[in-house]
N, C-alpha and C. Protein backbone atom coordinates (compact mmCIF):
# COMPACT_ATOMS: atom_id res chain seq x y z
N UNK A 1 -41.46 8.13 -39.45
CA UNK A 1 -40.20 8.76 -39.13
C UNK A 1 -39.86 8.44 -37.68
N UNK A 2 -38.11 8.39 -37.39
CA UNK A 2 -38.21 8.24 -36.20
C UNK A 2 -37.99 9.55 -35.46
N UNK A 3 -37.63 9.53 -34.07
CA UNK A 3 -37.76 10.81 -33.18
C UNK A 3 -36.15 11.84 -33.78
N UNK A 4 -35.98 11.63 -34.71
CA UNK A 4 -34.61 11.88 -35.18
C UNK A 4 -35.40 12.44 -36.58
N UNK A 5 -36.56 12.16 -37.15
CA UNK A 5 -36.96 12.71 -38.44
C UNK A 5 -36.43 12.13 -39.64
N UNK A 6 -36.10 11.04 -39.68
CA UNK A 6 -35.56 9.80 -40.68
C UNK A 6 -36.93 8.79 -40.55
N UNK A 7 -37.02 8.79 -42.15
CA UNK A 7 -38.45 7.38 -42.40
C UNK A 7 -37.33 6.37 -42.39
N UNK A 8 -38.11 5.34 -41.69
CA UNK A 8 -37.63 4.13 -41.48
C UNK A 8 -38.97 2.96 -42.21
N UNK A 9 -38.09 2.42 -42.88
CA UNK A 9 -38.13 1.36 -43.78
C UNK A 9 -38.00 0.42 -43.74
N UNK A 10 -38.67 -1.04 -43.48
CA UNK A 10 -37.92 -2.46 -43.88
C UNK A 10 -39.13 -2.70 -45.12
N UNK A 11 -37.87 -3.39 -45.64
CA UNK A 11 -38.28 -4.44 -46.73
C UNK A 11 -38.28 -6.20 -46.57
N UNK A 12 -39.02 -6.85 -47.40
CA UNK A 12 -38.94 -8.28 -47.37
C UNK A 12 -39.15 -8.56 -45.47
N UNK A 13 -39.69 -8.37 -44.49
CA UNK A 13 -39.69 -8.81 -43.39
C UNK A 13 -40.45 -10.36 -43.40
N UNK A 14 -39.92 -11.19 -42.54
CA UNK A 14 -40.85 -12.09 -42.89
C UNK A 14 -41.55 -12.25 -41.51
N UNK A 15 -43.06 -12.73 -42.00
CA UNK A 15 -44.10 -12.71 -41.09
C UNK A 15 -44.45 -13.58 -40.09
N UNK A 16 -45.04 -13.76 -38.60
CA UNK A 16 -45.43 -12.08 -38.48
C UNK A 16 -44.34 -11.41 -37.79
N UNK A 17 -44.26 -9.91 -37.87
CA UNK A 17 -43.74 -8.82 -38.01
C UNK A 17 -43.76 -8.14 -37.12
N UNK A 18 -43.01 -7.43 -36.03
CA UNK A 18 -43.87 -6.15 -35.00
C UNK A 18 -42.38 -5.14 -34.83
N UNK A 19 -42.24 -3.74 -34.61
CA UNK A 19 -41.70 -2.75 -34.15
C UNK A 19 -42.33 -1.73 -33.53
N UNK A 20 -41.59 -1.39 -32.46
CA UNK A 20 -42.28 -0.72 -31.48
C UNK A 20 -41.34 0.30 -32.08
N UNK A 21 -42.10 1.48 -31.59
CA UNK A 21 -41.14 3.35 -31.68
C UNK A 21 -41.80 3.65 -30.73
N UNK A 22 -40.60 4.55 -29.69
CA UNK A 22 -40.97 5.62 -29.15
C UNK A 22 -40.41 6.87 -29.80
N UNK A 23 -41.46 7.32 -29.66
CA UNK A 23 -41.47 9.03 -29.34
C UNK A 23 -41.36 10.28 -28.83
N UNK A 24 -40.64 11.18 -28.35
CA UNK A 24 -40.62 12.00 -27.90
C UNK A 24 -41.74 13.10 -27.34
N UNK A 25 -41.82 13.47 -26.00
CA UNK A 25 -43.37 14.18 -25.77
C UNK A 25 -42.88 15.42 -26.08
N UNK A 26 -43.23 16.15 -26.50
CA UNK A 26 -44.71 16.23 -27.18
C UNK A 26 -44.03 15.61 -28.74
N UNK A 27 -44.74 14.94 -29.39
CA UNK A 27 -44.04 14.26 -30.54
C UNK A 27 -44.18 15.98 -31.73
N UNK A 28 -42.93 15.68 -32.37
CA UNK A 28 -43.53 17.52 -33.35
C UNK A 28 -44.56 16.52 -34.67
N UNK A 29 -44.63 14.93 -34.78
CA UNK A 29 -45.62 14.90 -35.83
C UNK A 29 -46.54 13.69 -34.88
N UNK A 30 -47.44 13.01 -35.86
CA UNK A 30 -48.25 11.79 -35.61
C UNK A 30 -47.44 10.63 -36.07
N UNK A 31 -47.95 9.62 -34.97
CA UNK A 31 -46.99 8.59 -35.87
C UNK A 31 -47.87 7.98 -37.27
N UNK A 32 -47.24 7.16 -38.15
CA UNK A 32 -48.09 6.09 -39.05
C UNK A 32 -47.72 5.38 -39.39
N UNK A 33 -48.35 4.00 -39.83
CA UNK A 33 -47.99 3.08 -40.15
C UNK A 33 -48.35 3.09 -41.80
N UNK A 34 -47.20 2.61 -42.50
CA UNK A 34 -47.92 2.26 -44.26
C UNK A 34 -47.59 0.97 -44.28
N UNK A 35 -48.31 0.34 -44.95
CA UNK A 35 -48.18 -0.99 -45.25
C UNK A 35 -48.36 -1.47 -46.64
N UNK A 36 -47.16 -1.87 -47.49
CA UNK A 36 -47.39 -1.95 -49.21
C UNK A 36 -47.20 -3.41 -48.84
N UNK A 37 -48.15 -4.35 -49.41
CA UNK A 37 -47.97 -6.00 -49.46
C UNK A 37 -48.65 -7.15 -50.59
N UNK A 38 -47.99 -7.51 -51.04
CA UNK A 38 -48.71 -8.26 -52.04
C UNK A 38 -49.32 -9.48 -51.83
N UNK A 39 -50.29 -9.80 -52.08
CA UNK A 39 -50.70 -11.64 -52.09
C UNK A 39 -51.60 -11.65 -50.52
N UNK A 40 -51.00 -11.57 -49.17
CA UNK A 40 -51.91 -12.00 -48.08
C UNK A 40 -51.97 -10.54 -47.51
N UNK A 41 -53.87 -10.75 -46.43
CA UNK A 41 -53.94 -9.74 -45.76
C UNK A 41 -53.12 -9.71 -44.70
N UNK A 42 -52.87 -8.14 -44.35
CA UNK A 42 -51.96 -8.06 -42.94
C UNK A 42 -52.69 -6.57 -41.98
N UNK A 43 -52.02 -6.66 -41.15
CA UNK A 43 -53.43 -5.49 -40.11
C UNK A 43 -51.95 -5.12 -39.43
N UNK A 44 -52.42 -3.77 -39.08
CA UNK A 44 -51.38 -2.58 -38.88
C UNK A 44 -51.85 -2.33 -37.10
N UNK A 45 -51.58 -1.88 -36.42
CA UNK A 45 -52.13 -1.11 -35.14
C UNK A 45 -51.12 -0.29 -34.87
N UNK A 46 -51.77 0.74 -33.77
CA UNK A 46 -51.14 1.69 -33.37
C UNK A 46 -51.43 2.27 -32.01
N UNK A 47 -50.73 1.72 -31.41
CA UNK A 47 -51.32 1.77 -29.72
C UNK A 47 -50.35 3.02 -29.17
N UNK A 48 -51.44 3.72 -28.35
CA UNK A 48 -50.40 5.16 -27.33
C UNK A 48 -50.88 5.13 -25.75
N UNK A 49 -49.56 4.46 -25.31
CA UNK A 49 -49.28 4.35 -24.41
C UNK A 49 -50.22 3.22 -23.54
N UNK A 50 -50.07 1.66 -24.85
CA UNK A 50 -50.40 0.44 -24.14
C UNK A 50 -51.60 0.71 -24.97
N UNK A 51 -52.34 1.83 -24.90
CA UNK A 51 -54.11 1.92 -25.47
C UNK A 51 -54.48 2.22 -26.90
N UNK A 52 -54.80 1.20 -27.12
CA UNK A 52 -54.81 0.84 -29.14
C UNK A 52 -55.77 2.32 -29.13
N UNK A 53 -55.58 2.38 -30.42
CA UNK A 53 -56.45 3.54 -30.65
C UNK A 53 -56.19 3.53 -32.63
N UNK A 54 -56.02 2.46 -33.29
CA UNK A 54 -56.31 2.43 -34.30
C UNK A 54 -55.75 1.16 -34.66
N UNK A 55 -56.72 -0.34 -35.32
CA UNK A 55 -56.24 -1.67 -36.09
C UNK A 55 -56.89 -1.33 -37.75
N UNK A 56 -55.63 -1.39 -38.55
CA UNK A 56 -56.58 -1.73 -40.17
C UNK A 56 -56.47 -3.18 -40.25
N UNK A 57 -56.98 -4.19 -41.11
CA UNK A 57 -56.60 -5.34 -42.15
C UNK A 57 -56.88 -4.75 -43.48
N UNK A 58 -55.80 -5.07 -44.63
CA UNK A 58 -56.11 -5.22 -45.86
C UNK A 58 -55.18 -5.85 -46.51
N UNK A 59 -55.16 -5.79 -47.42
CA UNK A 59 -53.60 -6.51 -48.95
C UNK A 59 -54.25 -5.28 -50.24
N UNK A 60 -52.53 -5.32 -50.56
CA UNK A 60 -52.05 -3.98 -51.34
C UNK A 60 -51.60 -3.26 -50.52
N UNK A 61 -52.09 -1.88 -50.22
CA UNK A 61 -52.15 -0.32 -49.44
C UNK A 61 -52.52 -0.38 -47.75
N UNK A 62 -51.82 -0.29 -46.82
CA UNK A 62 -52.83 -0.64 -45.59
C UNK A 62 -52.11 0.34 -44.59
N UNK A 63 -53.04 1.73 -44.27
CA UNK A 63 -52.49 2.40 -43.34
C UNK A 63 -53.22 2.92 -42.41
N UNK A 64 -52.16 3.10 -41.07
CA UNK A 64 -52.77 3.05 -40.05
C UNK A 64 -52.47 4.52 -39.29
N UNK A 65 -52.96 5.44 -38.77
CA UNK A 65 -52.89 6.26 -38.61
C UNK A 65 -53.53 6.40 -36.95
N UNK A 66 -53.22 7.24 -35.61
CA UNK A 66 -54.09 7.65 -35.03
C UNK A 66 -54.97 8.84 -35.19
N UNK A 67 -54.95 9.13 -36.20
CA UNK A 67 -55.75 10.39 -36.39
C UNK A 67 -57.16 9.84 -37.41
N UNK A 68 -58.50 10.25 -37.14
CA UNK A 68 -59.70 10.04 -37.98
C UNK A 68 -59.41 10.21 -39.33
């Protein structure tokens, strides 16, 4: 979602891929990444404030979350 509370969506992007969001402090959720993809692997990250703090790779389902 963005800082407005609307999920944001692309489809068909072609690869490779990147969007940055900011957020509002204190954010009221976590951010996440989902990733639905067919055929090749692709890897998600999620960096706060420059400092990664979560990379997946997979194909199919691939999400990235900062939370354990």
């Amino acid at each position: 979602m963005d800082n407005g509370g609307v999920l944001q969506t692309e489809f068909n992007v072609v690869l490779p891929w990147s969007k940055e969001v900011a957020l509002p402090e204190p954010a009221k959720q976590s951010a996440s990444v989902s990733i639905i993809n067919v055929g090749r692997e692709v890897t998600c990250s999620i960096d706060i404030e420059g400092a990664p703090v979560q990379q997946r790779t997979g194909s199919g389902l691939t999400i990235c979350s900062p939370l354990p």
